[in-house]
Protein backbone atom coordinates (compact mmCIF):
# COMPACT_ATOMS: atom_id res chain seq x y z
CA UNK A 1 -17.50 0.39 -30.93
CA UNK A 2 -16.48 2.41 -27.90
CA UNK A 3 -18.66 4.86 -26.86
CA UNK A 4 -17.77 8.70 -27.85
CA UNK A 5 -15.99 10.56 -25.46
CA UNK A 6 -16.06 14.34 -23.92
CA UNK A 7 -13.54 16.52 -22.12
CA UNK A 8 -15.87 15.61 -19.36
CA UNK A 9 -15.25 11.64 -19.43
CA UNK A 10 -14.23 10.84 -16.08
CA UNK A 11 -11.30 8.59 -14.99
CA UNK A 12 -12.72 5.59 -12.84
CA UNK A 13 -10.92 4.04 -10.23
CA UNK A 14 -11.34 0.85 -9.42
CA UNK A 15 -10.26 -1.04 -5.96
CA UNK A 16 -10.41 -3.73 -2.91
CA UNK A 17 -11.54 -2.00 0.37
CA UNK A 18 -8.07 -2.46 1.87
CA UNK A 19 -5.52 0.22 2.78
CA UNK A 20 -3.05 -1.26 0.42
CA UNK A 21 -5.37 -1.11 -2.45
CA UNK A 22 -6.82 2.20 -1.56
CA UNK A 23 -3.79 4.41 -0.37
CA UNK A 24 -2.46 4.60 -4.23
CA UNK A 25 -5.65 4.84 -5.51
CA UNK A 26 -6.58 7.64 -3.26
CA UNK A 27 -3.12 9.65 -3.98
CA UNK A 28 -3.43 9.05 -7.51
CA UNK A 29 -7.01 10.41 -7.49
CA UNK A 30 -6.01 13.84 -5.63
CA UNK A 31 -3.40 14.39 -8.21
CA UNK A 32 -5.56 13.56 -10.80
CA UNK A 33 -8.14 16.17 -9.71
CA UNK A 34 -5.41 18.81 -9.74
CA UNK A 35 -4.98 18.38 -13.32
CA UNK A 36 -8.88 19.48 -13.36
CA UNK A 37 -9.93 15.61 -13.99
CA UNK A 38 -13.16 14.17 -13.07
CA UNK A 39 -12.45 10.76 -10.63
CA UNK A 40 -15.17 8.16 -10.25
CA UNK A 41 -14.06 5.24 -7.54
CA UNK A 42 -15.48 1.92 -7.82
CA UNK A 43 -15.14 -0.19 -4.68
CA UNK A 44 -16.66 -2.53 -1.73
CA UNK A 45 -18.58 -1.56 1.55
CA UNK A 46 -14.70 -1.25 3.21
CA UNK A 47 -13.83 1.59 0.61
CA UNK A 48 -17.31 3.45 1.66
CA UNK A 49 -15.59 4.10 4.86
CA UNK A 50 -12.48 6.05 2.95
CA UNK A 51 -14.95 8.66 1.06
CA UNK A 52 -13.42 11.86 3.17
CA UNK A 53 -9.68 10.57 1.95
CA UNK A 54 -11.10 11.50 -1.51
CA UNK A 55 -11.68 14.82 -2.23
CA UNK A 56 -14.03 15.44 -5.27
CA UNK A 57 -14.54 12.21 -5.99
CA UNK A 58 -17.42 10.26 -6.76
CA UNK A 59 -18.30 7.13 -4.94
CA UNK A 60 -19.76 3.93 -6.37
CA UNK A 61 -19.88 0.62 -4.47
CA UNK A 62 -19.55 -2.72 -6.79
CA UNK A 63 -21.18 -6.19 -5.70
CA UNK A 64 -17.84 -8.84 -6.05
CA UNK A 65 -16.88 -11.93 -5.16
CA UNK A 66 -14.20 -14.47 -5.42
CA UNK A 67 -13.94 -17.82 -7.35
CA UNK A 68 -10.94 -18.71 -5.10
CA UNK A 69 -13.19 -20.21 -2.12
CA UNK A 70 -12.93 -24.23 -1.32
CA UNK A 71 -16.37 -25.44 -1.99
CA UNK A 72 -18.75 -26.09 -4.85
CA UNK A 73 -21.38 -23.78 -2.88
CA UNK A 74 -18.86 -21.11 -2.23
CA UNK A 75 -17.25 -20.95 -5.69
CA UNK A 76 -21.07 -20.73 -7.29
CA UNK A 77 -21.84 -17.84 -5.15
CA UNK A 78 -18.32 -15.91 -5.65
CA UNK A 79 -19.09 -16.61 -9.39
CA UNK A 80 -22.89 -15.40 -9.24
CA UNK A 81 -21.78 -11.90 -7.80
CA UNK A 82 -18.85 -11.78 -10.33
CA UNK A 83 -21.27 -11.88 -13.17
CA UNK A 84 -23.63 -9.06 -11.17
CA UNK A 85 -20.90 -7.25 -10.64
CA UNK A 86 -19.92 -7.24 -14.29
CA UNK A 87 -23.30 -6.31 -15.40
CA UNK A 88 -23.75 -3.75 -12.58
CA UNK A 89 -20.39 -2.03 -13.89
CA UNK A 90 -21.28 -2.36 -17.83
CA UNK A 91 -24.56 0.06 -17.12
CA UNK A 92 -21.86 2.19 -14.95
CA UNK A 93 -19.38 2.67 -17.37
CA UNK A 94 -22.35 3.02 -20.22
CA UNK A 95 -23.98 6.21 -18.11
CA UNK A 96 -19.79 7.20 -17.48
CA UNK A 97 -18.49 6.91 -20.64
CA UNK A 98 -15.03 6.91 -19.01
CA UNK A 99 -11.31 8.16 -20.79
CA UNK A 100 -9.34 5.52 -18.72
CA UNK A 101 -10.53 2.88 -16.65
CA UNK A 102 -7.75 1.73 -13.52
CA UNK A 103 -7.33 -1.25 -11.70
CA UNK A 104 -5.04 -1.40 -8.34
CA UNK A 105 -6.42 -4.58 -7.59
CA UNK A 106 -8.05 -6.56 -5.30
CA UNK A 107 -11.24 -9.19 -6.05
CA UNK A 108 -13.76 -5.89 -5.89
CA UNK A 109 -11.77 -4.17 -8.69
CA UNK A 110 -12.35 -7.20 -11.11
CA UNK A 111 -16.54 -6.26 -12.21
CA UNK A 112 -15.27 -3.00 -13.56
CA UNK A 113 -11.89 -4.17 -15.07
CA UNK A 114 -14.14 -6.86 -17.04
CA UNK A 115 -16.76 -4.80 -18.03
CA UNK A 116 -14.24 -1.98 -19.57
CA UNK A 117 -12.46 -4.88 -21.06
CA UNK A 118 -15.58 -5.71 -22.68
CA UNK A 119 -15.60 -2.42 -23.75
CA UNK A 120 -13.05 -1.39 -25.03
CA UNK A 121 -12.16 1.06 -23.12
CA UNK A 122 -8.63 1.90 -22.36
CA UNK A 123 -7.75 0.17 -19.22
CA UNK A 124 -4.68 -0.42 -16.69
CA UNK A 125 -3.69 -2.09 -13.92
CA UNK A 126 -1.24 -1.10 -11.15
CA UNK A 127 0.28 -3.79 -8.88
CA UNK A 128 1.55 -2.91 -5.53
CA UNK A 129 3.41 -5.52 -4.51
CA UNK A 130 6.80 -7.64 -5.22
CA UNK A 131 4.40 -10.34 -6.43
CA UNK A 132 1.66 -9.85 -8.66
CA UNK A 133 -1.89 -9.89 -6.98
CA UNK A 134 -4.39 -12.94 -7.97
CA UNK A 135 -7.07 -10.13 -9.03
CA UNK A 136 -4.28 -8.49 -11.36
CA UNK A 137 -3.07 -11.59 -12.86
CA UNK A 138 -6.41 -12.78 -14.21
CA UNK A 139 -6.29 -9.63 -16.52
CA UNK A 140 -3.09 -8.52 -17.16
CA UNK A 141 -3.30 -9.82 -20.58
CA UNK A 142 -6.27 -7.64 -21.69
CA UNK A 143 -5.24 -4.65 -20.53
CA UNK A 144 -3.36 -1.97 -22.10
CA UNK A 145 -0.97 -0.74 -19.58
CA UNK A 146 0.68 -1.87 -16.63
CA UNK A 147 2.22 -0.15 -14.19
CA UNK A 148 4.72 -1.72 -11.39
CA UNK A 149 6.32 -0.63 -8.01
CA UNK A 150 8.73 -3.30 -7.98
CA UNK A 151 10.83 -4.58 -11.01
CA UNK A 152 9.95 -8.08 -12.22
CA UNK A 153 6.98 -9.15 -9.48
CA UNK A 154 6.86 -12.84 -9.22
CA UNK A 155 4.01 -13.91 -11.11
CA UNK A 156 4.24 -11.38 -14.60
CA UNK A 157 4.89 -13.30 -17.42
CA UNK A 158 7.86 -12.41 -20.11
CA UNK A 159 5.20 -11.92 -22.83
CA UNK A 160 3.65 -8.94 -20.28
CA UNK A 161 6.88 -6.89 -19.99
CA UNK A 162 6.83 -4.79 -22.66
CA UNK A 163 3.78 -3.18 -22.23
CA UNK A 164 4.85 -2.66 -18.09
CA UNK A 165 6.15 0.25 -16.52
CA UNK A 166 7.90 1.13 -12.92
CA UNK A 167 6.10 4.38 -12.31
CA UNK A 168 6.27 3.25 -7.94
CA UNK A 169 3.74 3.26 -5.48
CA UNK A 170 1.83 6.28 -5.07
CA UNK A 171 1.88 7.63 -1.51
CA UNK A 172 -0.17 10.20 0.10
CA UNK A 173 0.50 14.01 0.01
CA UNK A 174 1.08 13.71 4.16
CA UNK A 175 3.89 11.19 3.39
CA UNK A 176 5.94 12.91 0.50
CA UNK A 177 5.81 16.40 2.74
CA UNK A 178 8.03 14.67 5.40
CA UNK A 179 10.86 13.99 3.00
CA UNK A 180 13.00 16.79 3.26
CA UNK A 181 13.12 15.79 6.98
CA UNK A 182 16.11 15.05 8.08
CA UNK A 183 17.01 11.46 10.05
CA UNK A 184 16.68 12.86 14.02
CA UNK A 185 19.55 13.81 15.87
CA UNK A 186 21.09 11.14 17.62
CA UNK A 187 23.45 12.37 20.50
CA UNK A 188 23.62 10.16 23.67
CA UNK A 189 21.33 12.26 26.06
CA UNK A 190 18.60 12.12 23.20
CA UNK A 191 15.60 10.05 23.59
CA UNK A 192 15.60 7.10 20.80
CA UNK A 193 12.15 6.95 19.23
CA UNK A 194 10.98 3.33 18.07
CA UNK A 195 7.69 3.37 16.13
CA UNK A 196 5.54 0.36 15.92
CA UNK A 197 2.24 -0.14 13.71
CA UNK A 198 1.13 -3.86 12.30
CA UNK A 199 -1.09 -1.75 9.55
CA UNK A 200 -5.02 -1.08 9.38
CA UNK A 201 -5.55 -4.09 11.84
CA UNK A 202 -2.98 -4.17 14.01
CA UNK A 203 -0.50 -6.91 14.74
CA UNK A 204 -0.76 -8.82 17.88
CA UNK A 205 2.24 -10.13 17.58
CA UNK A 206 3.78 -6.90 18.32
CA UNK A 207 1.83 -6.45 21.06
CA UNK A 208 2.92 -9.79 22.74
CA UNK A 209 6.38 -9.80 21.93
CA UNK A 210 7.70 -5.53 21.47
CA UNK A 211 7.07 -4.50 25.57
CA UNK A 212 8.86 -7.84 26.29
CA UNK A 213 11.72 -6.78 24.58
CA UNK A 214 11.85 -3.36 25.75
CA UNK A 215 11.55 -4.75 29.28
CA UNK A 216 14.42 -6.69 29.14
CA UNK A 217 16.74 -3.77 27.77
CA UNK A 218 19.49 -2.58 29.43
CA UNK A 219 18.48 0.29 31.81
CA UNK A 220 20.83 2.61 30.08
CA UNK A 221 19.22 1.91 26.53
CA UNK A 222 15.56 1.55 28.18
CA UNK A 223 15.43 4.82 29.47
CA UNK A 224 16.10 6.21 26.48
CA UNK A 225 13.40 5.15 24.70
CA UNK A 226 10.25 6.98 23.95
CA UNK A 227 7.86 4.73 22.09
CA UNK A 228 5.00 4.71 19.56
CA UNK A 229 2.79 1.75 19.28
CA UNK A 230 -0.44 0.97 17.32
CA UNK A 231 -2.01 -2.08 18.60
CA UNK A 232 -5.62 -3.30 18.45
CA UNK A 233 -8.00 -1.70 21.07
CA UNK A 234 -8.52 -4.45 22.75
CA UNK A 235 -4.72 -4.71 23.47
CA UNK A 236 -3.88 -1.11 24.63
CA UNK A 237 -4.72 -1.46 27.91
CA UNK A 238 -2.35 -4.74 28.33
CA UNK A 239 0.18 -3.07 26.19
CA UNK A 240 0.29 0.35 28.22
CA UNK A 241 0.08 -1.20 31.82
CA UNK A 242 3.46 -3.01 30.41
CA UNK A 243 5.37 0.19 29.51
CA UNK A 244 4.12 1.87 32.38
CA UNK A 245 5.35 -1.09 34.94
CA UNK A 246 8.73 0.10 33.60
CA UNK A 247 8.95 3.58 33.19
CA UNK A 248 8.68 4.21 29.88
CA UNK A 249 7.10 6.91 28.29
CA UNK A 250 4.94 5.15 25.68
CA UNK A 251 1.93 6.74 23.52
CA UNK A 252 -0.34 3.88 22.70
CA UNK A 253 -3.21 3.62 20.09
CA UNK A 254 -5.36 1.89 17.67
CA UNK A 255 -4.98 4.67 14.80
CA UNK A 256 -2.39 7.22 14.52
CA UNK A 257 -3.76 9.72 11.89
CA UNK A 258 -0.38 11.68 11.80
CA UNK A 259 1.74 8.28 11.29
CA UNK A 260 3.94 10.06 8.32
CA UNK A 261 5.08 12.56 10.72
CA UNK A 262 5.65 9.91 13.65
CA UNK A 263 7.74 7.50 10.92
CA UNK A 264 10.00 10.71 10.00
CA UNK A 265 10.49 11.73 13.54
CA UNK A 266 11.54 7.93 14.49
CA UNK A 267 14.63 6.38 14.65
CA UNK A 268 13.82 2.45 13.73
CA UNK A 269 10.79 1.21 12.69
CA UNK A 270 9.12 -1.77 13.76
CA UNK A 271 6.35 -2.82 11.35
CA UNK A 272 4.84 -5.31 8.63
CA UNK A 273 5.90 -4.77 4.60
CA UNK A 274 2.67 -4.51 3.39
CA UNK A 275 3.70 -2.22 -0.17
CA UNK A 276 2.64 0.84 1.10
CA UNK A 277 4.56 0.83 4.33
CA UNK A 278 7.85 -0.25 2.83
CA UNK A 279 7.26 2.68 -0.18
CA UNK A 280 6.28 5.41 2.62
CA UNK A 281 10.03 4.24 4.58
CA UNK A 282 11.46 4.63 1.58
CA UNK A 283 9.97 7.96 0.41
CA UNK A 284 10.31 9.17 3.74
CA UNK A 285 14.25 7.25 4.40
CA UNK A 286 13.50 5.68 7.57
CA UNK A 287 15.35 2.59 8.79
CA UNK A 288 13.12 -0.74 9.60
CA UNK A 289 12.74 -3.99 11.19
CA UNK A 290 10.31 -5.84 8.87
CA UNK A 291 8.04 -8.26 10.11
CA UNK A 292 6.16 -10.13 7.24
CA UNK A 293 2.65 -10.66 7.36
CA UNK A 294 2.59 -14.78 7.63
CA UNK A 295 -0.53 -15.52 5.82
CA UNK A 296 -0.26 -13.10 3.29
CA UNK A 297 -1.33 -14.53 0.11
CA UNK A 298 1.80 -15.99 -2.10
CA UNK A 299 4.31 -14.23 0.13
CA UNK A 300 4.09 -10.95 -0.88
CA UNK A 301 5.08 -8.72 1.92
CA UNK A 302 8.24 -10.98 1.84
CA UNK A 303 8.76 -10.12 -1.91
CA UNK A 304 7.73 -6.47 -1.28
CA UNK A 305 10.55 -6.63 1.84
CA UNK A 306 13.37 -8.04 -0.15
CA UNK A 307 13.84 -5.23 -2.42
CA UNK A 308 14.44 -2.62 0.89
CA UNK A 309 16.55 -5.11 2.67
CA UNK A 310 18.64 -5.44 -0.72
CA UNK A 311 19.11 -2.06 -0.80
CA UNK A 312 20.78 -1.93 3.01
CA UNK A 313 17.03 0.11 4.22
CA UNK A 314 15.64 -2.53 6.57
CA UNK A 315 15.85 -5.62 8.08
CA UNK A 316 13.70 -8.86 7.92
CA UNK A 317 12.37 -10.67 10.69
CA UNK A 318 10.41 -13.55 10.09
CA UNK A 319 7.87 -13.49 12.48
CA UNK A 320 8.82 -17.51 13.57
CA UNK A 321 12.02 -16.17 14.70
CA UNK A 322 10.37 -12.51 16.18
CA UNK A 323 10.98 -13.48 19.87
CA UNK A 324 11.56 -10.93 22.78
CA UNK A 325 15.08 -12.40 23.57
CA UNK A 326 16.04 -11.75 19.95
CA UNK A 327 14.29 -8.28 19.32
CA UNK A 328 16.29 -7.16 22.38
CA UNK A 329 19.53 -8.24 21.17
CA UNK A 330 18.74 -6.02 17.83
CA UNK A 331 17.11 -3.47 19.54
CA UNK A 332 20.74 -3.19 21.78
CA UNK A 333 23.00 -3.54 18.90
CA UNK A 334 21.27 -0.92 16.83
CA UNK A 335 20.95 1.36 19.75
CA UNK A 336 24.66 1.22 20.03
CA UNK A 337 25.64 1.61 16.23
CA UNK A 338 23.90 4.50 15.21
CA UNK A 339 25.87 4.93 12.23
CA UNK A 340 24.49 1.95 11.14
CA UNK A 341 20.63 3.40 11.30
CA UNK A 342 21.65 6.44 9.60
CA UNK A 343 23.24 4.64 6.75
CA UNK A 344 20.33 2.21 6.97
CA UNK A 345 17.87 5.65 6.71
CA UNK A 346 20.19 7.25 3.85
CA UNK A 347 19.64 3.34 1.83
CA UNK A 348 15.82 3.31 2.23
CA UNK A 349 15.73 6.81 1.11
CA UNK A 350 17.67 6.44 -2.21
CA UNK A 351 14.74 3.60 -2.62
CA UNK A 352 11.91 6.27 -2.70
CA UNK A 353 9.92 7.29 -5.35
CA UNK A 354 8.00 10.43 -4.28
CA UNK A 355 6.92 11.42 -7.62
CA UNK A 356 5.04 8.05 -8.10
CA UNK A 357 1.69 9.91 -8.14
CA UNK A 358 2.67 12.49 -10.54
CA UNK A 359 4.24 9.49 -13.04
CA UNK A 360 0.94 7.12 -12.99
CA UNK A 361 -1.28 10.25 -13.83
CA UNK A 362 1.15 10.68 -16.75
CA UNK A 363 0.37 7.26 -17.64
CA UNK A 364 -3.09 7.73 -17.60
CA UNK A 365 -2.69 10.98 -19.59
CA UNK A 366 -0.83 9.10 -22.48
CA UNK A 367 -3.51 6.17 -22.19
CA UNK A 368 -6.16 8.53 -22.72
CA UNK A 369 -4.85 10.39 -25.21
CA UNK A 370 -3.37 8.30 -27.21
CA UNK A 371 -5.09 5.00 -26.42
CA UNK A 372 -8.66 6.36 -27.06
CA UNK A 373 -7.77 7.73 -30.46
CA UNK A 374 -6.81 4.15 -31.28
CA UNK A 375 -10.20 2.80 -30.37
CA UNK A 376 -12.22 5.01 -31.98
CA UNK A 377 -10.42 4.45 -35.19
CA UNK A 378 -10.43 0.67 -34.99
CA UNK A 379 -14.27 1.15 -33.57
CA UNK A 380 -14.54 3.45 -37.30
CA UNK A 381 -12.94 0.83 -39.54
C-alpha cells in the first residue's frame, strides 16, 4: 500500500547529469516551484554541478550504473550499483513520501524510477528526443504517464500510445523571453551574425572545419560577418588566431552563459540537434545548419533533426559531408537569399512550443491528483 500523502509531498525529479537530461528537468522544476510545490532532484555527480540552475530545490545524488557495457565484469558491476541504487532510492522515497515521481531519462534516473515503481507511486517519464532513450524504454511500460516532444519517437511501442502525450520540451525561462524577438534586420550594410556551439562539450569538428569556411568566403560576404563560436578551451586559441589572420571580428569561448540571447540575435545557426537545441531554435524561430552528433546512441539527434528540417526550419548536414568547401558554398548561397533565412526562421518558429513547461506541470498536477487517489483506493481494497 502506498504510503499516505500530505500537501507537503514533494515532486522528485529524477535525471542523467547531462544538459539534455537536465535543461527540462530544471525548467520544469522552476515552474513547478511557482505553483508553491516542493522539488526534490535525484541525479549523478554531473547534476551536482547544476545545483544554482535550481532554485529551491533539494539535491540528492543516486549511485547508477549501466547493464549496457561489453564484458561479463562490466555488466556485473553496472548491475551491482543498479540494485544499490534501487535500494538507496526506496529509503529516499520512504523518508519523501513523494505525490509524483519523474523520469527525463538517462541510466542515473533508472534507481528512482524502479524504486517508485515498486512503490506504487505515481510515476512518468518524459523523452526528449525523436527516438526513445534506452533508460526510458526499459520502463515505459510501468509507468503511468508519458510525455513526448516529438510525435511517434522511434522505439515506443503501439500498445504505449495511449497513455502518451506531446506536452514538448521544456526550455528555460532565458530561452522563452527571447521569443517575441524579432528575426534581425537584414539590409546589405548590416553585419550577418553566424552562431556556432557543438553543446556542453564542444564540437571539434566545428572548430576544424567553420574558420576554414569563413576563410574562403568571398571578401564581400566575409566582411560581413561577425561571429560567435563555442569551442573547447583547448581550441580557442587555434580557432581565434584563424579569424583574426582574416579580419574578422569573432568572439570566441568555451561557455556562453547568455547563448538564448546570442541564438535570437543571429542570423543562421551552426550547431548539433541534441533535443534541447533544436526545441530552443524553434521556441526562439531561428534558422539552422544541423550537424548531427555521429555517435549518438541510435541516431537520435538525426531523428530529433528531421522533424525541424520537415518543417522548412533547418538544414542537415551530416557531419561526413561537413567539409569547408561545402559549408562555404551554403554559407554564400544563404548569405545571398535572405528571404530564404527569414522564411527558414518564420518555419522553425511555428515548430515551438514555449508553453512546454507550463503543460508537463499540468501533467504532473492531474497525475497527482488524480493518480494518487487511485492508489490509495486500490492500496484500501
Amino acid at each position: 500500500m502506498m504510503a499516505a500523502l500530505s500537501q507537503d509531498s514533494p515532486i522528485i525529479i529524477a535525471a542523467g547529469g547531462t544538459g539534455g537530461h537536465l535543461f527540462p528537468a530544471q525548467a520544469l522544476a522552476v515552474e513547478l516551484r511557482r505553483r508553491a510545490r516542493r522539488v526534490v532532484l535525484v541525479t549523478d555527480d554531473r547534476g551536482l554541478k547544476w545545483h544554482d540552475q535550481f532554485p529551491d530545490t533539494e539535491f540528492h545524488r543516486t549511485i547508477s550504473g549501466t547493464v549496457t557495457q561489453s564484458g561479463v565484469l562490466a555488466r556485473s558491476i553496472g548491475l551491482a550499483k543498479l540494485v544499490l541504487g534501487t535500494v538507496q532510492a526506496l529509503y529516499l522515497l520512504f523518508l519523501k513520501r513523494p505525490r509524483v515521481v519523474i523520469g527525463f531519462g538517462g541510466y542515473p534516473s533508472l534507481p528512482t524510477m524502479f524504486a517508485a515503481i515498486l512503490r506504487r507511486d505515481p510515476t512518468f517519464v518524459h523523452e526528449q528526443n525523436g527516438v526513445m532513450g534506452r533508460a526510458n524504454r526499459l520502463i515505459a511500460s510501468r509507468v503511468d504517464q508519458i510525455a513526448l516532444t516529438f510525435p511517434d519517437p522511434i522505439g515506443l511501442k503501439p500498445s504505449l500510445r495511449e497513455k502518451s502525450e506531446i506536452t514538448g520540451n521544456p526550455v528555460r525561462e532565458s530561452v522563452v523571453d527571447m521569443r517575441d524577438v524579432p528575426y534581425p534586420h537584414m539590409a546589405p550594410e548590416d553585419p550577418f551574425n553566424l552562431l556556432i556551439f557543438g553543446g556542453s562539450q564542444g564540437a571539434k569538428v566545428f572548430s576544424d572545419v567553420v574558420p576554414k569556411a569563413v576563410a574562403a568566403l568571398p571578401s564581400d560576404v566575409r566582411d560581413t560577418f561577425r561571429i560567435t563560436q563555442q569551442c573547447r578551451e583547448e581550441e580557442k586559441s587555434q580557432v581565434e588566431t584563424a579569424y583574426r589572420a582574416m579580419n574578422v571580428r569573432a568572439t570566441v569561448r568555451p561557455f556562453f552563459d547568455d547563448l538564448p540571447r546570442r541564438m535570437a540575435e543571429a542570423h543562421l545557426v551552426v550547431c548539433r540537434s541534441g533535443a534541447s537545441t533544436v526545441c530552443e531554435l524553434s521556441v526562439i524561430g531561428r534558422p539552422a545548419l544541423l550537424v548531427p552528433l555521429p555517435g549518438a546512441i541510435d541516431g537520435d539527434q538525426s531523428a530529433n533533426a528531421a522533424t525541424l528540417v520537415k518543417a522548412g526550419g533547418a538544414w542537415l548536414i551530416q557531419e561526413s559531408d561537413f567539409t569547408a568547401d561545402d559549408l562555404t558554398e551554403k554559407l554564400v548561397q544563404l548569405y545571398r537569399a535572405p528571404e530564404r533565412l527569414q522564411t527558414a526562421a518564420g518555419a522553425a518558429r511555428a515548430q515551438g512550443r514555449p508553453d512546454a513547461a507550463k503543460q508537463l506541470a499540468d501533467t504532473v498536477e492531474r497525475l497527482a491528483n488524480y493518480t494518487t487517489a487511485t492508489h490509495v483506493a486500490k492500496g484500501a481494497a
